[in-house]
Protein backbone atom coordinates (compact mmCIF):
# COMPACT_ATOMS: atom_id res chain seq x y z
CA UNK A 1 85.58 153.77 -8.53
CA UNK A 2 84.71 156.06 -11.30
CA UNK A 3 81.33 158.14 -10.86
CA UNK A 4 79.38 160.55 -12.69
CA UNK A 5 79.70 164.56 -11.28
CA UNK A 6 76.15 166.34 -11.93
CA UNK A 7 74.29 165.28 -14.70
CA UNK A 8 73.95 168.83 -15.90
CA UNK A 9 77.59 168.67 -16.87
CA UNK A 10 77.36 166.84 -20.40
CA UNK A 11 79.31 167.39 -23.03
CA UNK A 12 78.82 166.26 -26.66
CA UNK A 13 82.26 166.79 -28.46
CA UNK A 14 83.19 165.47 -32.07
CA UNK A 15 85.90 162.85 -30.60
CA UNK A 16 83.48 159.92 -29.77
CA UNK A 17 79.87 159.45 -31.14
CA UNK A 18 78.16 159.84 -27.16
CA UNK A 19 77.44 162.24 -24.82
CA UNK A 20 80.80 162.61 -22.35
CA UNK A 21 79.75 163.30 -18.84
CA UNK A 22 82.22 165.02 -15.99
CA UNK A 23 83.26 162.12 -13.72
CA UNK A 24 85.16 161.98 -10.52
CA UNK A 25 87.91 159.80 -9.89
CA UNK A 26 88.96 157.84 -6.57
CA UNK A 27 92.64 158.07 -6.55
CA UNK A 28 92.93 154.23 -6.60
CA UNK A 29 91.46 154.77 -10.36
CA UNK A 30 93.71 154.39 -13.45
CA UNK A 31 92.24 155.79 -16.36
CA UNK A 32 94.20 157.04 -19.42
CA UNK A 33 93.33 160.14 -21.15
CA UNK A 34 92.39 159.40 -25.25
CA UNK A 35 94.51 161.82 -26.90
CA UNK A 36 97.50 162.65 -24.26
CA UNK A 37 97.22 158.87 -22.87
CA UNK A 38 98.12 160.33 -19.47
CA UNK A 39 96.27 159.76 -16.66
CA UNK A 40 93.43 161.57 -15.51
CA UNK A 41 93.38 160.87 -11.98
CA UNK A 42 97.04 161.90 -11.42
CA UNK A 43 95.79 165.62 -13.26
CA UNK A 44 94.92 168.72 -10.77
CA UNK A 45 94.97 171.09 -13.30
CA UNK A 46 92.29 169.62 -15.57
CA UNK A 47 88.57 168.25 -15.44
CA UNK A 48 87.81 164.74 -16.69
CA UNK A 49 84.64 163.95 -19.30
CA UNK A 50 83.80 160.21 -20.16
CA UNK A 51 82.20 157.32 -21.31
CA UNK A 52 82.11 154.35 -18.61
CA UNK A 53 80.41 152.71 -21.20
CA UNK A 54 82.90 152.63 -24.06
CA UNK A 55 85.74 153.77 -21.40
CA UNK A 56 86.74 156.32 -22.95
CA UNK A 57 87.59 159.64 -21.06
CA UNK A 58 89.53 162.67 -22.26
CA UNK A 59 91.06 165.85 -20.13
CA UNK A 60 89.25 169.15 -20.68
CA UNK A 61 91.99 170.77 -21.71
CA UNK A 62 92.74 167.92 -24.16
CA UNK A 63 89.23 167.99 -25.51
CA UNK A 64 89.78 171.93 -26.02
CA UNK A 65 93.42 171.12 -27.97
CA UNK A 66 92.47 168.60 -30.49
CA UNK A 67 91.61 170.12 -33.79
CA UNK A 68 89.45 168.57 -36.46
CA UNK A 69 91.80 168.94 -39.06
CA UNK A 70 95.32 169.56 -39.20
CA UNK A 71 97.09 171.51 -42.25
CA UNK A 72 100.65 171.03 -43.86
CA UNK A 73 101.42 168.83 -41.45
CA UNK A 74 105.11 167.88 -40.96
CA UNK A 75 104.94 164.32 -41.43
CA UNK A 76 102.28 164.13 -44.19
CA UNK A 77 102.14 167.21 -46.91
CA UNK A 78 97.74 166.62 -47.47
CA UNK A 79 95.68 167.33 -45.01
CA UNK A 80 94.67 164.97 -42.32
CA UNK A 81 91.26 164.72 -41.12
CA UNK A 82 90.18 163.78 -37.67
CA UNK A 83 87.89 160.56 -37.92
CA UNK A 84 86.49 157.89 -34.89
CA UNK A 85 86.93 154.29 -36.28
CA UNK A 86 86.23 152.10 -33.18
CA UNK A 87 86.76 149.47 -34.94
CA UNK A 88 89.64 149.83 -36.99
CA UNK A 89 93.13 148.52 -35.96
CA UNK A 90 95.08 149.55 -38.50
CA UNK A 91 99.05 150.65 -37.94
CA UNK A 92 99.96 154.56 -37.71
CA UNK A 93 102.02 155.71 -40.04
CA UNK A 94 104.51 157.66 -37.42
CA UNK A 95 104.75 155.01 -34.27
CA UNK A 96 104.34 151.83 -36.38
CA UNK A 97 101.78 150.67 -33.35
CA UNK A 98 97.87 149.77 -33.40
CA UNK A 99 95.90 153.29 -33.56
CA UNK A 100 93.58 152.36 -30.47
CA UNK A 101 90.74 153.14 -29.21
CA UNK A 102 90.35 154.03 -32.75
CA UNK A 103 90.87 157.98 -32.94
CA UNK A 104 93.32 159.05 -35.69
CA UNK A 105 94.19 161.75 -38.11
CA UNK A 106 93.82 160.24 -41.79
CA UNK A 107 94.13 161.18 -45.02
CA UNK A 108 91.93 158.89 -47.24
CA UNK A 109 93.18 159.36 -50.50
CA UNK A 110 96.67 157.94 -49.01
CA UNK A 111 95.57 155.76 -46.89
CA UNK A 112 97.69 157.30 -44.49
CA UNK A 113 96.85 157.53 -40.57
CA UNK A 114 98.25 158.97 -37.55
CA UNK A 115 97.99 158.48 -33.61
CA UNK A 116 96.61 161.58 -32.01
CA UNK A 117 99.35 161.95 -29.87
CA UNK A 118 102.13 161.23 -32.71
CA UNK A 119 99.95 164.11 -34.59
CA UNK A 120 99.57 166.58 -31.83
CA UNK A 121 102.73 166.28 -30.18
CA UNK A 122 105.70 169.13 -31.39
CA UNK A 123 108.58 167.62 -33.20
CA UNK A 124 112.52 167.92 -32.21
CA UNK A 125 112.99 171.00 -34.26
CA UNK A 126 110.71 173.22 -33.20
CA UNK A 127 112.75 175.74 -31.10
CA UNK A 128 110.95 176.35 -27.71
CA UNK A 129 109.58 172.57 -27.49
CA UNK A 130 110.17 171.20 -23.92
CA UNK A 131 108.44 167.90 -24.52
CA UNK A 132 107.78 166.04 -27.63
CA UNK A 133 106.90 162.15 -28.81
CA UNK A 134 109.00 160.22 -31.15
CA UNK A 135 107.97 157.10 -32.62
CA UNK A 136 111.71 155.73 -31.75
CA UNK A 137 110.92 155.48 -27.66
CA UNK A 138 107.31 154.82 -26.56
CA UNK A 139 107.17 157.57 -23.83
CA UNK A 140 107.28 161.24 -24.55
CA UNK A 141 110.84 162.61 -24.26
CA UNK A 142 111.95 166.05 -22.26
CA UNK A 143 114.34 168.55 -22.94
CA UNK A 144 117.14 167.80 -20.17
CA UNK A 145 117.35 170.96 -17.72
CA UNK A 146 120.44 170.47 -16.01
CA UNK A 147 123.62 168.15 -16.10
CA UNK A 148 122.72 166.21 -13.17
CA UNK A 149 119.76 164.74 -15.44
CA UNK A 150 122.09 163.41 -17.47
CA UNK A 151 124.10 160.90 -14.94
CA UNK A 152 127.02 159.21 -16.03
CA UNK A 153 128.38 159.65 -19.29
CA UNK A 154 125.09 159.02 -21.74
CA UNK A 155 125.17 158.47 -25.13
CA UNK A 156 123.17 159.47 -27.80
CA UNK A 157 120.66 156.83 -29.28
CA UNK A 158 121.38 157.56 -33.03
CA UNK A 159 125.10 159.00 -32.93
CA UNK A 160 126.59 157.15 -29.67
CA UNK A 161 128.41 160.22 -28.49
CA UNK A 162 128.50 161.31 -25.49
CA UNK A 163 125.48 164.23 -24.47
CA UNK A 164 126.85 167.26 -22.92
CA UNK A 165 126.07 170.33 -22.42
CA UNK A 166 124.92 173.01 -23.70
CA UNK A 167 124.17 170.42 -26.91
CA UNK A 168 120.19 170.49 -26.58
CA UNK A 169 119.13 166.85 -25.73
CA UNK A 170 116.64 165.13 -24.74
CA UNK A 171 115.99 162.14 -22.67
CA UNK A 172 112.85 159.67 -21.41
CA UNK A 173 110.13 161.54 -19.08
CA UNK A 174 110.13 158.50 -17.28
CA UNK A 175 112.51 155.78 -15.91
CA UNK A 176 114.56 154.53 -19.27
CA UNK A 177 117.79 155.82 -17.81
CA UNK A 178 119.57 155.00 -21.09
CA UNK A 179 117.53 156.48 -23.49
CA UNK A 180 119.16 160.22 -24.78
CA UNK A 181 118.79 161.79 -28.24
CA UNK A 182 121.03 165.03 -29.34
CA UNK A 183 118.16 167.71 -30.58
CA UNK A 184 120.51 167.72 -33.81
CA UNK A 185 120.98 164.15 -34.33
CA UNK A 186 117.21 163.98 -34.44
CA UNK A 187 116.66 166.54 -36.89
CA UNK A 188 118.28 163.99 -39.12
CA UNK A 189 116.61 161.17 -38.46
CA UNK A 190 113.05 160.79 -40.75
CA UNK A 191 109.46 161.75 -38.50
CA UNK A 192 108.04 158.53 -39.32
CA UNK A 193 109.20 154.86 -38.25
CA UNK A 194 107.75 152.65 -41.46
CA UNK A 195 108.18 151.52 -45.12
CA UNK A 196 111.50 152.85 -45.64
CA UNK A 197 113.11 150.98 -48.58
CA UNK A 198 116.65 150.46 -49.22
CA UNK A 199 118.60 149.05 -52.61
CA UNK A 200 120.67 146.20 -49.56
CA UNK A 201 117.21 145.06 -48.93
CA UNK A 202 114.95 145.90 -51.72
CA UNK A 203 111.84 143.14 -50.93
CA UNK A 204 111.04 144.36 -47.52
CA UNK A 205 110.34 147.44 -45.87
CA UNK A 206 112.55 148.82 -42.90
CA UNK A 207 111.84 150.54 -39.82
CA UNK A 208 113.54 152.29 -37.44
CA UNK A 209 113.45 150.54 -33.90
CA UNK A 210 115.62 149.17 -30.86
CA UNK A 211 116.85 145.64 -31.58
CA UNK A 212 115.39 143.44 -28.67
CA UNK A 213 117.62 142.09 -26.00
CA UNK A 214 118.24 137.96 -26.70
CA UNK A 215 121.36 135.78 -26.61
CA UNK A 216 121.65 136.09 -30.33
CA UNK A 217 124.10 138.79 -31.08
CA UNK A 218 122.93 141.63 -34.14
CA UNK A 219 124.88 142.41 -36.93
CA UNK A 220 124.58 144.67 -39.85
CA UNK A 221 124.15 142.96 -43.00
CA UNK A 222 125.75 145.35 -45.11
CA UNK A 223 128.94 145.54 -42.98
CA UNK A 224 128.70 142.44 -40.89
CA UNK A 225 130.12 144.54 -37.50
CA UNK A 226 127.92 144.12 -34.56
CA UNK A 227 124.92 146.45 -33.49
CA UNK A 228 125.24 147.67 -30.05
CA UNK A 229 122.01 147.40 -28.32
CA UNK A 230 121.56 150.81 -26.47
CA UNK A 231 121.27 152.37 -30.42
CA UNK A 232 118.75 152.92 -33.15
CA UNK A 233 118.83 150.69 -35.68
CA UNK A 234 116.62 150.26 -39.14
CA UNK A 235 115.36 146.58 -38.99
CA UNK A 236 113.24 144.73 -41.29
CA UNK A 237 109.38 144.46 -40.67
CA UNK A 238 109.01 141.45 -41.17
CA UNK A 239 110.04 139.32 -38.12
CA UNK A 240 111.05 135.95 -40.12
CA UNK A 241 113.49 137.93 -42.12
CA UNK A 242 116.02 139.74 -39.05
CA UNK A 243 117.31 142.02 -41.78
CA UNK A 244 119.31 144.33 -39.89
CA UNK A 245 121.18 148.04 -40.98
CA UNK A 246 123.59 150.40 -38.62
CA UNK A 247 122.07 153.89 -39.53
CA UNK A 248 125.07 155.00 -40.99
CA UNK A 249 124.96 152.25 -43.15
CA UNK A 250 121.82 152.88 -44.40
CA UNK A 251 122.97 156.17 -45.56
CA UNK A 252 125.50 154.36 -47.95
CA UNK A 253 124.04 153.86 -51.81
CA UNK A 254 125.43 151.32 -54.43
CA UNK A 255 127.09 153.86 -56.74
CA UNK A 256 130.57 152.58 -58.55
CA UNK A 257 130.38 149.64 -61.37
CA UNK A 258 132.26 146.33 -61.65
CA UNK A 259 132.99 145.34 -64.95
CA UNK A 260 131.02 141.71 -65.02
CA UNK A 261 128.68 142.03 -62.19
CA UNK A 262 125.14 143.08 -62.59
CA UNK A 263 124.89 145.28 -59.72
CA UNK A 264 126.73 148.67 -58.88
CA UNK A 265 129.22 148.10 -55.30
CA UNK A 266 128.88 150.07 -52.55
CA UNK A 267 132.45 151.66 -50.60
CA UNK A 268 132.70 150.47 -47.03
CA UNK A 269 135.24 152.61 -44.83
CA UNK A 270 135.11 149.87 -42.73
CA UNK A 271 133.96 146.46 -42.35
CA UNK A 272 134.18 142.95 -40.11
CA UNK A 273 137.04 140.83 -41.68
CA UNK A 274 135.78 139.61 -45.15
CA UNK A 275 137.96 138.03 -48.40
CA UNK A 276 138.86 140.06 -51.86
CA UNK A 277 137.08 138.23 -54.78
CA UNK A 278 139.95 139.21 -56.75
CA UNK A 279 142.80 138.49 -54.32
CA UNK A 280 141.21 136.53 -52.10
CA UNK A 281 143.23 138.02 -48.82
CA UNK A 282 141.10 138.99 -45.93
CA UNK A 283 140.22 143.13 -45.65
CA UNK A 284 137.85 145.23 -43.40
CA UNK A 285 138.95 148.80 -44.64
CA UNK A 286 137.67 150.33 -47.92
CA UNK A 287 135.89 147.78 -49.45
CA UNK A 288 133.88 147.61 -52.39
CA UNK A 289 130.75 145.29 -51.56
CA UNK A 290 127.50 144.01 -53.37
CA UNK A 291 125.39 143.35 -50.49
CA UNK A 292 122.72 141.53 -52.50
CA UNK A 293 125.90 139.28 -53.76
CA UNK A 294 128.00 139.44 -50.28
CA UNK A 295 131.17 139.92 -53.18
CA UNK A 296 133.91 141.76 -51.67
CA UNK A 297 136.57 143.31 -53.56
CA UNK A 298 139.67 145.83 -51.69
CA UNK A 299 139.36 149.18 -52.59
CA UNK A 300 143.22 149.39 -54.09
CA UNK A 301 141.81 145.92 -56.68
CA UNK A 302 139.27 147.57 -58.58
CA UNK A 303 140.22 148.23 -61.91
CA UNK A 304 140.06 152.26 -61.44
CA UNK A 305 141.65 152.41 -58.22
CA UNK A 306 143.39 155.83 -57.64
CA UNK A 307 147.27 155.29 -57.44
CA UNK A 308 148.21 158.58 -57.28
CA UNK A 309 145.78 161.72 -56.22
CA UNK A 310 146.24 165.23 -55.11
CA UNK A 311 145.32 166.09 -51.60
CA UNK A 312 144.77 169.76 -49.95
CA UNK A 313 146.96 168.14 -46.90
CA UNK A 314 149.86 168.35 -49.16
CA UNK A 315 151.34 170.43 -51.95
CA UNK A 316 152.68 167.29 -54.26
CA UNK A 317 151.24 164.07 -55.82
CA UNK A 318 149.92 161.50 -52.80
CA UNK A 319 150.64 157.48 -54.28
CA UNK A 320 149.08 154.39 -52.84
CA UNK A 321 152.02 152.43 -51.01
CA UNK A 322 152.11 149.72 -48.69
CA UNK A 323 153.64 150.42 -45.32
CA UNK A 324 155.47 150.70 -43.35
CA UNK A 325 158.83 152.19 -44.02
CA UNK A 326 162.10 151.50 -43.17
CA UNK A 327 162.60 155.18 -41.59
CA UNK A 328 159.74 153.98 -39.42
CA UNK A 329 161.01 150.49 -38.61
CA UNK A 330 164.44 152.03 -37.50
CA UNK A 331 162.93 155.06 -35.64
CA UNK A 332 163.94 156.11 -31.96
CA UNK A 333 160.13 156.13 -31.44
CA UNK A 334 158.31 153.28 -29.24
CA UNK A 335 157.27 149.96 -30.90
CA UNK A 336 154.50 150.12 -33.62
CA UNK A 337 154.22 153.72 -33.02
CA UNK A 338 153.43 154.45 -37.11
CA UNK A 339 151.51 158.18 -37.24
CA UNK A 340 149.26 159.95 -40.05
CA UNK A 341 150.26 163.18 -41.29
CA UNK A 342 146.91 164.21 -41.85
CA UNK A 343 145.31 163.52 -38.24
CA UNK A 344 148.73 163.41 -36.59
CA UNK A 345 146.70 159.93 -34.92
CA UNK A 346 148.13 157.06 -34.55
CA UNK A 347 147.34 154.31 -37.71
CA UNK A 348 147.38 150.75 -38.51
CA UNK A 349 150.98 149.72 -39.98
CA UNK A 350 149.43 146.98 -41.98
CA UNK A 351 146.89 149.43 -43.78
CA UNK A 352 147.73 151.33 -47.48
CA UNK A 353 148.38 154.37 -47.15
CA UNK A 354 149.42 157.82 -49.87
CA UNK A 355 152.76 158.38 -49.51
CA UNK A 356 155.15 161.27 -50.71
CA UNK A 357 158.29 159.94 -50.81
CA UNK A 358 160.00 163.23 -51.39
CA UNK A 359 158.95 164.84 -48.11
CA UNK A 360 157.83 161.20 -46.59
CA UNK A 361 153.94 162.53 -46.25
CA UNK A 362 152.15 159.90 -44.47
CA UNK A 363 148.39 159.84 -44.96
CA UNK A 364 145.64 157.16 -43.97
CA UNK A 365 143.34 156.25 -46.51
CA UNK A 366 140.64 157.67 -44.43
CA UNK A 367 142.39 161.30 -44.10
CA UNK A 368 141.63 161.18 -48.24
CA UNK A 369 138.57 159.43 -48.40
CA UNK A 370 136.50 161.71 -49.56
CA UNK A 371 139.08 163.10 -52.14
CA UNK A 372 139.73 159.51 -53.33
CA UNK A 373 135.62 158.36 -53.71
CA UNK A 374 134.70 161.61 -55.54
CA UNK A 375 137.66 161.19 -58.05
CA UNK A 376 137.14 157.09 -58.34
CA UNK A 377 133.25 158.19 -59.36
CA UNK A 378 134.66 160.62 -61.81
CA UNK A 379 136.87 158.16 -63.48
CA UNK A 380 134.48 155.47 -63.81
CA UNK A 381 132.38 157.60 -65.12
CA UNK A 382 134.84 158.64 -67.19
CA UNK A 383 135.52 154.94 -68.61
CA UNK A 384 131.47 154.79 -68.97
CA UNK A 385 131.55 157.60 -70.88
CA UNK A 386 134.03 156.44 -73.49
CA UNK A 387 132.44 152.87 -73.25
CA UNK A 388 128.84 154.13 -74.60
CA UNK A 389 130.82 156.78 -77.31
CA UNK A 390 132.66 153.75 -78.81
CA UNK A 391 129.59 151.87 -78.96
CA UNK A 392 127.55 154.86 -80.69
CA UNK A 393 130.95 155.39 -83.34
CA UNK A 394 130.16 151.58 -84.29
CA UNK A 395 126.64 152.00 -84.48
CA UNK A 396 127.07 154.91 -86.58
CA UNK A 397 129.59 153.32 -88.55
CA UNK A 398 127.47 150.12 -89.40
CA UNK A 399 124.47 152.57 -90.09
CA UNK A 400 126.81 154.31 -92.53
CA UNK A 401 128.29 151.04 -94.42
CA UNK A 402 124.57 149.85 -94.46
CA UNK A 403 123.53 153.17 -96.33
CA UNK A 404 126.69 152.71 -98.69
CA UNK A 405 126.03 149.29 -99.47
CA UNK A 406 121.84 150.14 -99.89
CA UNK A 407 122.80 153.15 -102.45
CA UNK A 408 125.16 151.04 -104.68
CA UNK A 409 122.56 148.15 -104.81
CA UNK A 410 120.12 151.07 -105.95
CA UNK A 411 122.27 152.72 -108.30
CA UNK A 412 122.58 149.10 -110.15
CA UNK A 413 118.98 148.48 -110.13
CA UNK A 414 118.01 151.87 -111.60
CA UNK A 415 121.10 151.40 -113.82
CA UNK A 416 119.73 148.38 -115.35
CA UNK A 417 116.17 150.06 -115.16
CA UNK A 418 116.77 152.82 -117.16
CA UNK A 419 119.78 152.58 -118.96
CA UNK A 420 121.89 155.22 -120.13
CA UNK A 421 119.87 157.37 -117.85
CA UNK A 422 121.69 156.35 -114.80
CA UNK A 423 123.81 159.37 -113.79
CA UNK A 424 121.30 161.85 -115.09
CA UNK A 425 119.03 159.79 -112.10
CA UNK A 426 121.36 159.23 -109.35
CA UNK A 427 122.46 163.37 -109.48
CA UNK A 428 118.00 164.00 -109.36
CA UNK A 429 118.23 161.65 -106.31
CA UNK A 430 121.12 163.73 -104.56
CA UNK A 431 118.72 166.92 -105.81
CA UNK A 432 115.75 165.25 -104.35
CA UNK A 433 114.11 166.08 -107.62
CA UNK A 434 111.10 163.29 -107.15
CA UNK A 435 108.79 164.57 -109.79
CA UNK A 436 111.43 164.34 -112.36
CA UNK A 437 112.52 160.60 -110.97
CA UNK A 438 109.36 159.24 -111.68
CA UNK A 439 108.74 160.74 -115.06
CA UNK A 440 112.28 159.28 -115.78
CA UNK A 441 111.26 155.82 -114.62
CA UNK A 442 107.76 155.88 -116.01
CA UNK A 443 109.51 156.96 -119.67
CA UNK A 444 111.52 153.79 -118.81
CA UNK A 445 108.92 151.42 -117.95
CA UNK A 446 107.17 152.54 -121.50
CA UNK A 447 109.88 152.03 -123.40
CA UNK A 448 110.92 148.63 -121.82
CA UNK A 449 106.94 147.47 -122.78
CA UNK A 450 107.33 148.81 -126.50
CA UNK A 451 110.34 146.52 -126.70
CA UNK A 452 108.81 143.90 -125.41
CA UNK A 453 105.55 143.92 -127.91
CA UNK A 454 108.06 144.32 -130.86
């Protein structure tokens, strides 16, 4: 049971609108401190102050740490204000969960509110932080001490390699055994769980979250492959809509045009085993995908596909080929052992590849990616470039005829206006000599009315 210490110990503090009293605590009593949500009975090293009425109790030493404002904050750039709403159960803007018991940071003229503890905590990259909160895993996460913490062979939440040391990482303070995030993997990933909006899924925002554990099985729906569990995943917040992205697909942005489809494609290294629009045989390697559309088109069909590109793996000219070869076929080597160049790795026989047939260079598509995206941007580009010129020449050529055609009909209608004075009138034009135009066609107008009355 929770009871009041001496009454002389009373505390009015600006986190909750009465008097906080020092209690004592039987150690049957589970009560969660308001800012570190810990709990005070299982503390030594601090004093508790409360409100059995409200039940609401905070650490001393927490009550002594909470500021009333915090400035250039890393998650929001205005500064946040500390504010008691007991009543409000709006979402913060880090965790993505209720703020309750109604303590937050805010910043009113954003509407933008944080949990105490996502506010107070340290993030990832500060360099001598041995605890900090993440809205990705609802318990705080430590800095792993020694390899035995790490048991067997854990993977990292947001890159799914393996954590080793001396790689900084941290795992769960408490019993999620799985749960382990590379200090530099996290540096990457945003400080804040909500409204993130992507061009694949433009009418929702997505969050970053763990998929939940069901018989249905998760896939991406930009690259159809399966979502392993165990990982981080950005997910659509809105329940009815299961919206799901890889995080390395979410990095990917529509970017190259398709000559008669209204939206830019996106280039997939690799995929789950789709059709070509255009060929209509089945591919999972370097695609080019509309995601809104689901229209699929291999890399080597586009229109400015790269048939031939120059590589710093090689000194000459790399072409797209099919493979394999017949040196291959009637090598000494082991069955459907076909090798890259480039990685020296073993590769898919089946799969394009750039080829040198002069010093029979072998290199995956993969090895060149990079080489071959940034010059297939530059050439459609390119091809845009010339597209709009020709269509400015013709604008400025029908402009031009237009002008033409306007100048003769003029040089008529003065002709006929003003007689023999026609060339005198059309060289005062090309002079810009107004004043002397309209005297010219005023003279004319008089002597056309003299006619006239005779």
């Amino acid at each position: 049971m929770v009871e009041y210490s001496d009454e002389a110990y009373t505390i009015q503090h600006f986190t909750h609108l009465h008097p906080l009293k020092l209690v004592d605590f039987n150690h049957k009593d589970e009560v969660i401190c308001s800012i570190c949500e810990e709990l005070c009975s299982s503390s030594s090293s601090s004093s508790t102050y409360g409100c059995m009425g409200c039940n609401f109790f905070l650490h001393k030493s927490c009550m002594k740490s909470i500021p009333r404002q915090l400035i250039n904050h890393h998650i929001h750039p205005c500064t946040l204000i500390f504010i008691t709403d007991p009543y409000g159960r709006e979402e913060c803007d880090c965790c993505g969960k209720h703020i309750v018991p109604g303590m937050k940071f805010s910043c009113g003229a954003c509407e933008f509110g944080l949990h105490v503890k996502c506010a107070l905590f340290p993030t990832i990259d500060s360099e001598d932080a041995r605890e900090i909160q993440h809205f990705c895993h609802p318990h705080t996460l430590a800095l792993v001490q020694n390899d035995e913490e790490y048991g067997s062979e854990p993977r990292c939440v947001a890159c799914a390699q393996i954590c080793l040391a001396p790689a900084p990482t941290f795992s769960c303070s408490r019993s999620c055994d799985l749960f382990f995030l590379h200090k530099s993997c996290n540096v990457k990933l945003p400080y804040s769980s909500v409204n993130f909006k992507h061009p694949f899924h433009s009418k929702h925002p997505l969050t970053i979250k763990y998929l939940p554990y069901n018989d249905h099985i998760r896939t991406c729906d930009a690259c159809f492959r399966g979502i392993d569990l165990t990982l981080l995943a950005y997910s659509c917040r809105k329940s009815e809509c299961k919206f799901n992205l890889h995080l390395d697909c979410y990095k990917l942005l529509p970017s190259i045009k398709f000559i008669g489809h209204q939206h830019l494609l996106t280039l997939f290294e690799k995929t789950a085993d789709v059709t070509c629009h255009l060929c209509c045989v089945n591919c999972h390697n370097f695609i080019l995908r509309c995601v809104l559309c689901d229209i699929n088109i291999h890399f080597q069909c586009h229109p400015s596909a790269l048939e031939t590109i120059k590589h710093k793996s090689h000194l000459h000219p790399l072409t797209l080929t099919k493979s394999p070869f017949e040196f291959e076929l009637n090598s000494d080597e082991e069955e459907e052992e076909f090798y890259c160049d480039v990685c020296e790795q073993k590769r898919n026989q089946k799969e394009l590849i750039y080829y040198c047939a002069e010093c029979k260079f072998i290199a995956e598509v993969k090895c060149v990616f990079s080489t071959v995206e940034n010059l297939l941007l530059k050439r459609i580009r390119l091809h845009e470039g010339l597209q709009v010129l020709e269509t400015k020449t013709k604008q400025l050529e029908e402009e031009s005829n237009g002008v033409k055609k306007e100048m003769r009909r003029t040089e008529g209608m003065l002709g006929n206006l003003v007689g023999g004075s026609s060339i005198r009138l059309i060289k005062l034009v090309e002079n810009n000599s107004q004043l002397e135009i309209c005297s010219i066609i005023q003279e004319s107008r008089f002597k056309d009315q003299t006619i006239r009355k005779n």
